[in-house]
Structures are given as C-alpha cells and as structure tokens.
Protein backbone atom coordinates (compact mmCIF):
# COMPACT_ATOMS: atom_id res chain seq x y z
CA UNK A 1 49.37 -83.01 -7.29
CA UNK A 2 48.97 -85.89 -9.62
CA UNK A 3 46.73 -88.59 -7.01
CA UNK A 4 43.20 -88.75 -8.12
CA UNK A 5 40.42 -86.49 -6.34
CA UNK A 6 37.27 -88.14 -6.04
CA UNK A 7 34.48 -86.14 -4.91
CA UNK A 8 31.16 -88.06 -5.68
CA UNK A 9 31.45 -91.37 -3.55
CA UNK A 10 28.87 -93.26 -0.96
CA UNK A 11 29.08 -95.20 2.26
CA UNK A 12 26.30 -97.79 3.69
CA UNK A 13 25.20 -94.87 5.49
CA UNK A 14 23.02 -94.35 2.27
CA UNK A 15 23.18 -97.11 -0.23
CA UNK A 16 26.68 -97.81 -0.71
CA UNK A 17 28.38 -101.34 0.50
CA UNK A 18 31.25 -100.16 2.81
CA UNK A 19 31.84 -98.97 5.89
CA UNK A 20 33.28 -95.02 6.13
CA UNK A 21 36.92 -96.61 7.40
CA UNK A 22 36.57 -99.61 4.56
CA UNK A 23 35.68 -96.95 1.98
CA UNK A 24 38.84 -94.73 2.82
CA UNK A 25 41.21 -97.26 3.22
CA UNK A 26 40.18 -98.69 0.05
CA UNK A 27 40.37 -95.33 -1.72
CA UNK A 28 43.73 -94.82 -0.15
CA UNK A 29 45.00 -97.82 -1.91
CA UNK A 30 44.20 -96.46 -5.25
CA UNK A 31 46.74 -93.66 -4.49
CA UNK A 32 43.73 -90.80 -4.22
CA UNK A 33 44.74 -87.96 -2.54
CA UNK A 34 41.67 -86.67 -1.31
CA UNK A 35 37.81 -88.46 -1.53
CA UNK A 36 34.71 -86.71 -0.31
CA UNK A 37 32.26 -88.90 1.36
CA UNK A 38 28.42 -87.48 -0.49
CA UNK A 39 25.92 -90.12 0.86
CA UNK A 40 22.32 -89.75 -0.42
CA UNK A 41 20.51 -86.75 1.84
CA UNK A 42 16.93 -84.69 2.03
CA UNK A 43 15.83 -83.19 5.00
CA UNK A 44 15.23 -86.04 6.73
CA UNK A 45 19.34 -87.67 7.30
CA UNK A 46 20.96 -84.30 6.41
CA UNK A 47 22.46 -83.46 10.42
CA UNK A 48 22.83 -86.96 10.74
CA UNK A 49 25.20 -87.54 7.51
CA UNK A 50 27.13 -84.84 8.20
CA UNK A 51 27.56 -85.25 12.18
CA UNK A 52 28.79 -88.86 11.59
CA UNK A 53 31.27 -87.71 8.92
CA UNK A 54 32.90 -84.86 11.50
CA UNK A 55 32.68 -87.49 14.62
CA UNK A 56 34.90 -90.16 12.17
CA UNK A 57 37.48 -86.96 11.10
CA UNK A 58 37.53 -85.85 14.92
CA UNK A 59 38.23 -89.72 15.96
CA UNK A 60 40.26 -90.90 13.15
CA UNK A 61 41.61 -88.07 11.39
CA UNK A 62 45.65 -89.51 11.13
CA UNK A 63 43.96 -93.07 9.85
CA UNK A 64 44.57 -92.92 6.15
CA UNK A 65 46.68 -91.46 3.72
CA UNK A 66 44.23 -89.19 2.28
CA UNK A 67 42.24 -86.14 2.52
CA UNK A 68 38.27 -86.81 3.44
CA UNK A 69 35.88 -84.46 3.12
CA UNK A 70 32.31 -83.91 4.76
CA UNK A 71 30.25 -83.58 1.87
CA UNK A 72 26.70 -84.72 1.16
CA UNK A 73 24.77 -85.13 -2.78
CA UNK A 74 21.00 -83.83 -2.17
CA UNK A 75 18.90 -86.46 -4.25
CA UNK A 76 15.55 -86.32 -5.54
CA UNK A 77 15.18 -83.27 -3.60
CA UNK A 78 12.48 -81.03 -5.53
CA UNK A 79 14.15 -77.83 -7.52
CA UNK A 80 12.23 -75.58 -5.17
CA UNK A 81 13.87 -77.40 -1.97
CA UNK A 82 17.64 -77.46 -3.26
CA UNK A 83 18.95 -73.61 -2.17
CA UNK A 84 17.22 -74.36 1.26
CA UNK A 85 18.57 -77.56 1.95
CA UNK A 86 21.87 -76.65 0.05
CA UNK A 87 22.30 -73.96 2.79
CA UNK A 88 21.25 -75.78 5.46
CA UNK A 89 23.73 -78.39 4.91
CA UNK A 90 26.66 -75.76 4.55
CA UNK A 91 25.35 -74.40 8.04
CA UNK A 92 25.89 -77.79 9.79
CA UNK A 93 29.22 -78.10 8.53
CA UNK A 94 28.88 -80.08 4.85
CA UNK A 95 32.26 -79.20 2.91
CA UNK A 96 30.86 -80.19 -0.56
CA UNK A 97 27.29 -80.22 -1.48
CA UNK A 98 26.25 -81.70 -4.95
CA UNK A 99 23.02 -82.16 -6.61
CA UNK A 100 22.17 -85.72 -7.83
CA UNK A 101 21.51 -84.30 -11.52
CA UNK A 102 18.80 -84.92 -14.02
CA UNK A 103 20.26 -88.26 -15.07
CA UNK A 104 18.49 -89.77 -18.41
CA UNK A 105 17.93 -93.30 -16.42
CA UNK A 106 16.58 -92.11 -13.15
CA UNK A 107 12.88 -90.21 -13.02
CA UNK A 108 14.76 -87.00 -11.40
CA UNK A 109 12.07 -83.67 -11.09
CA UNK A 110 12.64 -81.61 -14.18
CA UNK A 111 13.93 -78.43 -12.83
CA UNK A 112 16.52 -79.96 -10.76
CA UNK A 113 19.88 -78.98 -12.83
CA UNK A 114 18.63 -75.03 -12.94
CA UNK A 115 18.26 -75.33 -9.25
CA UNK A 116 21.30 -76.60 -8.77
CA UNK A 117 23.38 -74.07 -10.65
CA UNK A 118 21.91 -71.08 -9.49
CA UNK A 119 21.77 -71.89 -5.71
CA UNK A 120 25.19 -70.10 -4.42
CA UNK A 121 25.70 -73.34 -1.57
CA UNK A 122 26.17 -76.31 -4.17
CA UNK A 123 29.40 -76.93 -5.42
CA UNK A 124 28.83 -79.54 -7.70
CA UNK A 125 26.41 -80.63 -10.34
CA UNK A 126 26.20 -84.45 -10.20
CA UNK A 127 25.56 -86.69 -13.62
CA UNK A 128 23.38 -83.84 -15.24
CA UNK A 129 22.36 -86.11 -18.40
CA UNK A 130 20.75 -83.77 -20.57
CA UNK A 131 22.11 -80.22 -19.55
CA UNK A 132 21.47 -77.53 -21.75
CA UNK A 133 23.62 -74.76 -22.46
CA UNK A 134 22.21 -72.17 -20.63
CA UNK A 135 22.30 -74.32 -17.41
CA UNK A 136 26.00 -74.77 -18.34
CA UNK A 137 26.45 -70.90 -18.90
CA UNK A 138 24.63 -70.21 -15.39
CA UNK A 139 27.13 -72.70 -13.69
CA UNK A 140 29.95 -71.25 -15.45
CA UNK A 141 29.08 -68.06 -14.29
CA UNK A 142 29.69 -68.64 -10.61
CA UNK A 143 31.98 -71.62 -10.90
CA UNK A 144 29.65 -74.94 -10.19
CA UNK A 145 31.71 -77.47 -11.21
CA UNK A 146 29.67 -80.13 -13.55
CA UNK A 147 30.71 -83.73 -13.31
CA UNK A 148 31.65 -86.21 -15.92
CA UNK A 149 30.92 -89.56 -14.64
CA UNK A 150 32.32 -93.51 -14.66
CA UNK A 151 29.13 -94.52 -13.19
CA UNK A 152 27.08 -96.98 -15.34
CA UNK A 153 23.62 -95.68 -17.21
CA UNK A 154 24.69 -92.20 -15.37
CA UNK A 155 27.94 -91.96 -17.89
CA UNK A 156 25.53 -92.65 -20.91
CA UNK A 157 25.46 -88.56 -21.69
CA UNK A 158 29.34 -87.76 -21.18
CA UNK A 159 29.80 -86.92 -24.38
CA UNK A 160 27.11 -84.42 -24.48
CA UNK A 161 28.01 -82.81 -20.86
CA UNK A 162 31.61 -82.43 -22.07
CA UNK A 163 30.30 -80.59 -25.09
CA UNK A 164 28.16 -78.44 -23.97
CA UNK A 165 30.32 -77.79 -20.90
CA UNK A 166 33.04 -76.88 -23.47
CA UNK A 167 30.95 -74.15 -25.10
CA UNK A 168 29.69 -72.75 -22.01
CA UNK A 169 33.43 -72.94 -20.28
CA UNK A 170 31.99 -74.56 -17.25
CA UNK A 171 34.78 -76.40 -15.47
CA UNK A 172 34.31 -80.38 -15.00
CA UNK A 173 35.60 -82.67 -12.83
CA UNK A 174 35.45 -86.42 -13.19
CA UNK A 175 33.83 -88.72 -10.49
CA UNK A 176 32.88 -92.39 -9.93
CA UNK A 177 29.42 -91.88 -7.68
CA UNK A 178 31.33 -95.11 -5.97
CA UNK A 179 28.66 -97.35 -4.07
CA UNK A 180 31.20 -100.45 -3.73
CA UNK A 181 34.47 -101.17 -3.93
CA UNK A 182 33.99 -102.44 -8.43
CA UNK A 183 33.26 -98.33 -8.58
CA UNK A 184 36.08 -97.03 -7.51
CA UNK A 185 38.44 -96.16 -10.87
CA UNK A 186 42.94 -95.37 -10.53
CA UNK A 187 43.81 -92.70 -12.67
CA UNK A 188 44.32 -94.40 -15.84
CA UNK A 189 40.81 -95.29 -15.67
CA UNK A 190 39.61 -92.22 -15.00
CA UNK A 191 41.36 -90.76 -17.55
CA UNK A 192 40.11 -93.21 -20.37
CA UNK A 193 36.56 -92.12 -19.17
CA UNK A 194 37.64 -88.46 -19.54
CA UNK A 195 38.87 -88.73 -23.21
CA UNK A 196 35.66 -91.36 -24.36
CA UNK A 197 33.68 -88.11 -23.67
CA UNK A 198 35.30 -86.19 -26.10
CA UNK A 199 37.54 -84.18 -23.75
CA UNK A 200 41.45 -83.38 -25.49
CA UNK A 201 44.50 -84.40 -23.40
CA UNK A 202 44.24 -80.86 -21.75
CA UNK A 203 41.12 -80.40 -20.57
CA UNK A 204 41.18 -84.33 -19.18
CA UNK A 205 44.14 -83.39 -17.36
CA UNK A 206 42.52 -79.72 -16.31
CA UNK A 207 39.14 -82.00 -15.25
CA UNK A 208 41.02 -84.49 -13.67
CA UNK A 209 43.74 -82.58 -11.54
CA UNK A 210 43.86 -79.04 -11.60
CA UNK A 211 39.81 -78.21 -11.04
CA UNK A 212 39.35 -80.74 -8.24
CA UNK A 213 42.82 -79.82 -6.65
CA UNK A 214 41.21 -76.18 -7.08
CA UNK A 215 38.02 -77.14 -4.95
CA UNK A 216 39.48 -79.23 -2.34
CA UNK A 217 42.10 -76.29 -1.72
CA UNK A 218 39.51 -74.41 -1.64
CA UNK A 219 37.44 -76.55 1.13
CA UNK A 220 40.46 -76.54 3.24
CA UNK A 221 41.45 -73.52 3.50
CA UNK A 222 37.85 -72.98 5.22
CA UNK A 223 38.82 -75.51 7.20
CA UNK A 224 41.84 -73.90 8.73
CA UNK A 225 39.56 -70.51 8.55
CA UNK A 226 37.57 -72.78 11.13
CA UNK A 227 39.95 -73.56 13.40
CA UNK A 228 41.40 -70.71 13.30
CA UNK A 229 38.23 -69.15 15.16
C-alpha cells in the first residue's frame, strides 16, 4: 500500500469545518487509503461521537473510496481519567483512541503523555511536544504508536519526538490533526514533514506506510472478528 493513512483528523462534530461525508470525500481525493475520523471527546460526547461515526459506516459504507475508521482523540482529559475513558470508548465500539498529547502551545495537564502510554486501550499518542524518553520507552514497550505532526504550533517539537522516539524504538506515524480542508497534506507533503523532523528516507517511509498500514490492518481485522460473531 502506498495511499496515505491518516489517523488524527476532525469533523464539525467537534471543532473541525466539514461535514463527516465532505471530510471523506475530500480525503478520498487526496488518494488516502484509509482516514480515521478522532473528533475532540471526554465523558460528556464520547457515545455520541462514536454512535454517529457507526450510523454514517452502517448508512454509507460503499460512499467513498477509502477506509474510515471510528476513532475518537480524548482531549484535556486529566491523566487520572485517560485508562477509564480510554476503555470506555473501546467498549462502545471506538476503533482508534488517541490522547491529545502534552503539546508545548496548549496548557495540557502534566501527566497526560505517561497516562497515555501506559493505559493498554489507546493506540496513539497525539502531538506529545516534550516527551521524554522514558515515556517513549513505556510506549515502545507495548506498541503505542507516537505521532509526528503537520499541524501548526503542534509540529513545533518534531524534531525532538523523532529523536527521542528513535532512541526509545517507539514506532511513529505521521498525521495532520485536519480541522479543514487547508490541513489535509498528499503524500509528498507528508513526507517533507517526515524528513524536516530528522527522520532518514527509511524510517519516513516505515512512519508513513508500513506502521499505519500495520494499525489499520490491525483495526480491521477486529472488525471482521465482529461480524463474524
């Protein structure tokens, strides 16, 4: 597979600008193979998120030429919160859960990137700014991927996530966090993102295809598992 994987994007069911069928449609055009829709979520929009997402793939699964997934990023959620709510979200059918990371230009809880590693329900570590290598070593441990980022202010510590990530052996994937349609980045943008971190041709390639390809195999082969029941 050689179509981008996006797996950090947002509808206006949180504070993106587009529609769920706009959004897909749009990523579709991009030649993506698969996007996961991860809308802003605590406890109060969690069921809701994730019951609209299934109700679109149940109506309109055939409508574009790409994979969605149910996911949803847990934001500003307190480090104590994150397993609970993680799990919870897995329970009412969220595919992908990520962890809106401690970001150096957003006031996220302090905390919030151990939590995030160590809960066995997240999949992803979102825009982690400042991650230290023993958060990197816990993720790497049980296979959290860590994300590199196009996002604006968010992609400020790249360079530092793909180091440390790269001494701890954590696998990364890179993501766009779209909110609107100027977000969303083809693969040779994606790719020039990759390398201004600091990653080599190889591991761009192994953060842009193979790891994502890895987790959204992953994802649906529970799916089948599912319907298989």
């Amino acid at each position: 597979m050689t179509q981008r994987i996006d797996l950090h994007t947002h509808t206006f069911y949180s504070d993106g600008a587009l529609l769920p069928s706009e959004h897909l449609r749009r990523f579709a055009a991009l030649d993506h193979a698969a996007v996961a829709i991860t809308d802003h979520a605590d406890a109060s929009n969690l069921a809701e998120l994730i019951e609209r997402l299934q109700r679109l793939l149940r109506s309109q699964a055939g409508d574009w030429p790409l994979t969605a997934l149910i996911g949803v990023e847990l934001t500003h959620v307190a480090p104590a919160s994150i397993d609970k709510l993680a799990w919870q979200a897995k329970t009412l059918g969220a595919e992908l859960v990520i962890v809106h990371g401690e970001t150096i230009v957003e006031p996220v809880a302090p905390g919030t990137n151990r939590a995030a590693v160590e809960s066995p329900a997240v999949d992803l570590l979102a825009h982690p700014g400042l991650l230290t290598l023993e958060e990197a070593e816990v993720a790497a441990a049980r296979g959290c991927y860590i994300e590199i980022t196009t996002r604006k202010g968010h992609s400020l510590t790249n360079g530092h996530v793909a180091k440390i990530c790269r001494q701890a052996n954590a696998p990364l994937v890179v993501n766009t966090d779209t909110h609107e349609p100027g977000d969303m980045a083809n693969m040779t943008l994606a790719r020039a993102v990759a390398l201004g971190a600091g990653l080599s041709a190889e591991e761009a390639d192994i953060a842009l295809l193979y790891n994502p390809q890895q987790l959204v195999e992953r994802i649906l082969a529970g799916r089948a598992g599912m319907q298989n029941v």
